[in-house]
PDB file of N, CA and C in Angstrom:
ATOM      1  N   UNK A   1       0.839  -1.177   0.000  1.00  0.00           N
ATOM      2  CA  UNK A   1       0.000   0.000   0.000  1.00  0.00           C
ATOM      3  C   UNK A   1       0.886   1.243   0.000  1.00  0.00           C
ATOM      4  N   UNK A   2       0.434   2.425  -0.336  1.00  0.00           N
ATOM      5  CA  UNK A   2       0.775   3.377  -0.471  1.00  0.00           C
ATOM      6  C   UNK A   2       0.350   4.379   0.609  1.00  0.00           C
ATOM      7  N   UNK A   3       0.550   4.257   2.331  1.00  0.00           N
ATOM      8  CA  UNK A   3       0.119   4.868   3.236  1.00  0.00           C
ATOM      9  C   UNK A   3       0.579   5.897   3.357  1.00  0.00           C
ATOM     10  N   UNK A   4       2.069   6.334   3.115  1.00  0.00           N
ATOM     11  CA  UNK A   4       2.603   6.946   3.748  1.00  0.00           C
ATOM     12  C   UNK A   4       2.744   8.469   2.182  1.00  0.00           C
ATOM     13  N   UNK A   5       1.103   8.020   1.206  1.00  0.00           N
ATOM     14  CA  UNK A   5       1.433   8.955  -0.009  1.00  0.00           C
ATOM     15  C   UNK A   5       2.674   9.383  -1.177  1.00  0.00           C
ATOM     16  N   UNK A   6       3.653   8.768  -0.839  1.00  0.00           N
ATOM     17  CA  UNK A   6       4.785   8.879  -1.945  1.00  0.00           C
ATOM     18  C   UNK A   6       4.363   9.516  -3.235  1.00  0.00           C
ATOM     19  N   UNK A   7       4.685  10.590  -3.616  1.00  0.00           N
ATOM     20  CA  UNK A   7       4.692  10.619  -5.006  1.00  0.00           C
ATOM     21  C   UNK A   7       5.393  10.652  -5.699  1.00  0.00           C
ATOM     22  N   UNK A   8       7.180  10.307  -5.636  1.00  0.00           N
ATOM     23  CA  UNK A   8       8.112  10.893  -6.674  1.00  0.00           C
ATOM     24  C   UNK A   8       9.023   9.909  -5.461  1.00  0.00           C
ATOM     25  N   UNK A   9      10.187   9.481  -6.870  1.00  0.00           N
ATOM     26  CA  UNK A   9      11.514   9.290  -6.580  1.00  0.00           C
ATOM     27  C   UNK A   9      12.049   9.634  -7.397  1.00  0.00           C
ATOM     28  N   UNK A  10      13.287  10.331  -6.873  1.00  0.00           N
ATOM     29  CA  UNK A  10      14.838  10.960  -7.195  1.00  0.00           C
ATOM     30  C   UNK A  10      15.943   9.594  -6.924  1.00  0.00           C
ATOM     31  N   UNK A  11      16.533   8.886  -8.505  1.00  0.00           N
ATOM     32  CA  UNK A  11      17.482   8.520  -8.091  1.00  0.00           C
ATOM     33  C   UNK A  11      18.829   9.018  -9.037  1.00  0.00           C
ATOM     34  N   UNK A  12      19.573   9.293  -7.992  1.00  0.00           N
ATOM     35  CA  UNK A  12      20.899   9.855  -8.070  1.00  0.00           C
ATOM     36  C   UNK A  12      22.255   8.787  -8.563  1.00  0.00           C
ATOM     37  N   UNK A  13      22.492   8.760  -9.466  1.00  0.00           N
ATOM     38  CA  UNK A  13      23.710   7.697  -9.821  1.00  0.00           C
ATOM     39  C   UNK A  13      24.935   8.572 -10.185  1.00  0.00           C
ATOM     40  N   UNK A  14      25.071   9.906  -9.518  1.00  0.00           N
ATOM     41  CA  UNK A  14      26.398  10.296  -9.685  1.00  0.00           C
ATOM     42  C   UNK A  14      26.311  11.316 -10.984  1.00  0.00           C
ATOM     43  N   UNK A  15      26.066  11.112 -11.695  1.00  0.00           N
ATOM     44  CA  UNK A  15      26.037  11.434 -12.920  1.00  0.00           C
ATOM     45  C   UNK A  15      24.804  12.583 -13.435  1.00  0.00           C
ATOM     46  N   UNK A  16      23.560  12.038 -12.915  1.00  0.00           N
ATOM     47  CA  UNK A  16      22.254  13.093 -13.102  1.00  0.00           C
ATOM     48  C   UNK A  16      21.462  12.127 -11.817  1.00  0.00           C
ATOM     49  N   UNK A  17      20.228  12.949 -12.378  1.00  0.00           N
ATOM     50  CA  UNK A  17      18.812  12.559 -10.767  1.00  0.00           C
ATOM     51  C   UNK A  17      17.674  12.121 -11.824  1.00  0.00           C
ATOM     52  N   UNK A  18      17.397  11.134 -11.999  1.00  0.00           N
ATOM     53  CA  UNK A  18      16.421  10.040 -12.838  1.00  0.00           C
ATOM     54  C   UNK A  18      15.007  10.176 -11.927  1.00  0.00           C
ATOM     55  N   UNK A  19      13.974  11.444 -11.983  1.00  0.00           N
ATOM     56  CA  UNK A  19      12.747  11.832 -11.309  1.00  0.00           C
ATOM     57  C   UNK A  19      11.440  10.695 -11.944  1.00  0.00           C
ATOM     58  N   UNK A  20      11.094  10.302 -11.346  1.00  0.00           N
ATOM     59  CA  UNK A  20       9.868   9.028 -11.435  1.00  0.00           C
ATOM     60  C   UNK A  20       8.673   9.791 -10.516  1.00  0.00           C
ATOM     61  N   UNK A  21       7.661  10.098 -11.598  1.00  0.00           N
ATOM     62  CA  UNK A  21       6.498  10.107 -10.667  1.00  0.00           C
ATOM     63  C   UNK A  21       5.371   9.276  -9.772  1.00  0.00           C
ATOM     64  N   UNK A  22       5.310   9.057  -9.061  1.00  0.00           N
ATOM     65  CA  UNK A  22       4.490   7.989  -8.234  1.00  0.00           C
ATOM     66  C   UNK A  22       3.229   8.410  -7.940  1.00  0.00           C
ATOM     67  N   UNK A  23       1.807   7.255  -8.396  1.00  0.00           N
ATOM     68  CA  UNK A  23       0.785   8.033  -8.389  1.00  0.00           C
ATOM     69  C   UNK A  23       0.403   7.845  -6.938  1.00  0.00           C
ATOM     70  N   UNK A  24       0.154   8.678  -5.789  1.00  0.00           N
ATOM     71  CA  UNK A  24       0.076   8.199  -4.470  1.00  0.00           C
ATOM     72  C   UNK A  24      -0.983   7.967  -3.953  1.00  0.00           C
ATOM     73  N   UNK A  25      -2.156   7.611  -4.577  1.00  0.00           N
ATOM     74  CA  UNK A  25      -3.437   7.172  -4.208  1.00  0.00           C
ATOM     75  C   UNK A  25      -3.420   5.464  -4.833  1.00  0.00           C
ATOM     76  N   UNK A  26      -2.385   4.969  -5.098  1.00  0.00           N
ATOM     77  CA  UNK A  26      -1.906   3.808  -5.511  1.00  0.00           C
ATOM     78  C   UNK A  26      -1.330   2.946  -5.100  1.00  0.00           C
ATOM     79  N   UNK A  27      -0.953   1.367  -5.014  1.00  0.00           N
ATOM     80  CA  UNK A  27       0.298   0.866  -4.143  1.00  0.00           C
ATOM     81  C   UNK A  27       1.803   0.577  -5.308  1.00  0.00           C
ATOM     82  N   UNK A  28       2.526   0.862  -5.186  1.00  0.00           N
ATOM     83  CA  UNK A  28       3.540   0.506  -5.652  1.00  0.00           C
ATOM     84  C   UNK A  28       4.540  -0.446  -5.624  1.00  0.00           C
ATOM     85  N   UNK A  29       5.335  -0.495  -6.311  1.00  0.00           N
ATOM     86  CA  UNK A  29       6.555  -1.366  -5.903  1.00  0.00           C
ATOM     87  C   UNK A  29       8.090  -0.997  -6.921  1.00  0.00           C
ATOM     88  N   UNK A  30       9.197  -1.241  -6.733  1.00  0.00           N
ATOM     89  CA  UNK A  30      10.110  -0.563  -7.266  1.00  0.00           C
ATOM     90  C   UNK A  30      11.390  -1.192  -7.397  1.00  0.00           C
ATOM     91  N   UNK A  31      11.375  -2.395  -8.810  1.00  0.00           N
ATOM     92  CA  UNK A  31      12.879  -3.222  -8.609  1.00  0.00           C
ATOM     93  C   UNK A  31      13.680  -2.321  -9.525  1.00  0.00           C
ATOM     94  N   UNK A  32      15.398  -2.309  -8.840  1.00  0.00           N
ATOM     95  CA  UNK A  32      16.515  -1.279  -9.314  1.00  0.00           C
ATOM     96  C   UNK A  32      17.341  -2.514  -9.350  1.00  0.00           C
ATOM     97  N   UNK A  33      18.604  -2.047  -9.922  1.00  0.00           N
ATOM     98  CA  UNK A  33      19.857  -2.989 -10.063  1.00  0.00           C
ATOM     99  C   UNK A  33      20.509  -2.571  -8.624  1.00  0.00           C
ATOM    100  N   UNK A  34      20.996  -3.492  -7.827  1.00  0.00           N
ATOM    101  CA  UNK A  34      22.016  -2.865  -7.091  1.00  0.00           C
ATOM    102  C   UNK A  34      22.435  -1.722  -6.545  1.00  0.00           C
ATOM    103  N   UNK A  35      23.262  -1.416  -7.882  1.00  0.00           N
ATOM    104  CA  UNK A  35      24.203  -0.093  -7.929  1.00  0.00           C
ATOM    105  C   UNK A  35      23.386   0.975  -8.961  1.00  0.00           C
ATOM    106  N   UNK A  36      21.836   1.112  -9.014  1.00  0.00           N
ATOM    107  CA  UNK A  36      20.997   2.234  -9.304  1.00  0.00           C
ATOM    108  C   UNK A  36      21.547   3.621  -8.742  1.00  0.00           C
ATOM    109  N   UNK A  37      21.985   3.887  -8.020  1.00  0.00           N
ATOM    110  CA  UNK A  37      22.317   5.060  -7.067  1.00  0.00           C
ATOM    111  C   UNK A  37      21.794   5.401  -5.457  1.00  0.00           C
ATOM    112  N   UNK A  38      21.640   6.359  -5.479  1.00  0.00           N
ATOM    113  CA  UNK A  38      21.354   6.735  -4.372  1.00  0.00           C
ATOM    114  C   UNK A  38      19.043   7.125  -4.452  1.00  0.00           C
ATOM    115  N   UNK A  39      18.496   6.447  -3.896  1.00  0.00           N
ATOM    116  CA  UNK A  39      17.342   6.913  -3.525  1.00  0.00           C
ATOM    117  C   UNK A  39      16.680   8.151  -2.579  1.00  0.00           C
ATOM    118  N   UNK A  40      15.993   8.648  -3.096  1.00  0.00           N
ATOM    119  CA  UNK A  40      15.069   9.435  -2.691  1.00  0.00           C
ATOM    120  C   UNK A  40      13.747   9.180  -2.940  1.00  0.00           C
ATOM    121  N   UNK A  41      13.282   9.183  -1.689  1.00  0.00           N
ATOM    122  CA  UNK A  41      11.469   9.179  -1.870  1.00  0.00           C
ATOM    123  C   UNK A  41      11.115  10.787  -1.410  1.00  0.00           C
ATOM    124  N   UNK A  42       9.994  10.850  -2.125  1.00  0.00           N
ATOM    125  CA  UNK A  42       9.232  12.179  -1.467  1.00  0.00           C
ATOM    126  C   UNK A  42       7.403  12.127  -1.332  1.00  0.00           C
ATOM    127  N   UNK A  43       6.534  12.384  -0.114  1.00  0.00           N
ATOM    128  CA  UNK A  43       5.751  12.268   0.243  1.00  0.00           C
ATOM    129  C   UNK A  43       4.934  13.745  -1.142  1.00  0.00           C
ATOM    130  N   UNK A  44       3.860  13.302  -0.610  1.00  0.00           N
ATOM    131  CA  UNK A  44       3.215  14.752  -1.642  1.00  0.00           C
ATOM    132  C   UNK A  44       3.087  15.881  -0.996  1.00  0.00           C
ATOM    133  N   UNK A  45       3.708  16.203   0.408  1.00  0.00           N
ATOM    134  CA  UNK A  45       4.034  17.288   1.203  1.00  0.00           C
ATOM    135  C   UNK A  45       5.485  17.884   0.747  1.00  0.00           C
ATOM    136  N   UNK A  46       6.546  16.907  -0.409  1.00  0.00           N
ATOM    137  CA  UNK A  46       7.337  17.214  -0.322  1.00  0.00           C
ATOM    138  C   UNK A  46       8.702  16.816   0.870  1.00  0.00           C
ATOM    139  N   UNK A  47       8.095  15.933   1.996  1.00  0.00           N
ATOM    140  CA  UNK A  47       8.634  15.109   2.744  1.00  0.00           C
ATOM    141  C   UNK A  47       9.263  14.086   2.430  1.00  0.00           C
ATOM    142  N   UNK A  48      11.106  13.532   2.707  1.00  0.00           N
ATOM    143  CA  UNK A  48      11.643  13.147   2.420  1.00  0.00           C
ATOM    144  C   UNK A  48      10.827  11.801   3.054  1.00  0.00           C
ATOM    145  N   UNK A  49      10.584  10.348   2.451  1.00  0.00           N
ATOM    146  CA  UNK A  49       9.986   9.066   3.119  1.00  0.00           C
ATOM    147  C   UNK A  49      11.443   8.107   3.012  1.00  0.00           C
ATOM    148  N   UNK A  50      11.195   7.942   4.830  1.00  0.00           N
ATOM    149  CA  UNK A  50      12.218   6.642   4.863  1.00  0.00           C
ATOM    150  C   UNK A  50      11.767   5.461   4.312  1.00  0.00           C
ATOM    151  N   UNK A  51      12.457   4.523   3.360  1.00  0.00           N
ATOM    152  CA  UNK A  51      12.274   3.297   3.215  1.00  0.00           C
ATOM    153  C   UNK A  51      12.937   2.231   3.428  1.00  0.00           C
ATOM    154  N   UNK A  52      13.032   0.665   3.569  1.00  0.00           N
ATOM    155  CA  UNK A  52      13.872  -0.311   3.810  1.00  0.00           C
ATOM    156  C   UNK A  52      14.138  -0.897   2.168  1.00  0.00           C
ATOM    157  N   UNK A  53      15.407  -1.180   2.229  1.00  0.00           N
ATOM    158  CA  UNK A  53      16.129  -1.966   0.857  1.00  0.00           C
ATOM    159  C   UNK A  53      15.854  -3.629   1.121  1.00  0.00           C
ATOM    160  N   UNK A  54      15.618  -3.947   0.259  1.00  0.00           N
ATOM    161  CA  UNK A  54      15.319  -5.788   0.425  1.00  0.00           C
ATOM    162  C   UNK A  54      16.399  -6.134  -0.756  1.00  0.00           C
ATOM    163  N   UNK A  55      17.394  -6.845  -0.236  1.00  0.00           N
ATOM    164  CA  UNK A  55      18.255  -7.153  -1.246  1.00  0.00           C
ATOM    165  C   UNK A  55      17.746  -9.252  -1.323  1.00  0.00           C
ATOM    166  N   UNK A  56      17.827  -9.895  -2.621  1.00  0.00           N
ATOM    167  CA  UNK A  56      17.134 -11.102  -2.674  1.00  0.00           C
ATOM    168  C   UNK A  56      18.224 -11.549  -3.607  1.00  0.00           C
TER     169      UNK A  56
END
């Protein structure tokens, strides 16, 4: 589920910031390689959202 509203991730690989919009009345999910970069979530307040990495 999508409780915590997310609408956007910023990921950062050094190089540029790869912006993904997230629709936040939605549930999501989000597979990256590894070494994607650095994550950012943002709430639709603009609030940075902590998340946990599941590596499999």
């Amino acid at each position: 589920m999508n409780e915590l509203k997310v609408e956007r991730l910023e990921i950062n690989d050094g190089n540029s910031v790869q912006v993904i919009e997230i629709d936040s009345e939605k549930p999501f999910a989000i597979i990256l390689s590894v070494n994607a970069g650095e994550l950012t979530f943002y709430d639709i307040n603009g609030n940075i959202v902590e998340f946990r990495r599941c590596y499999h």
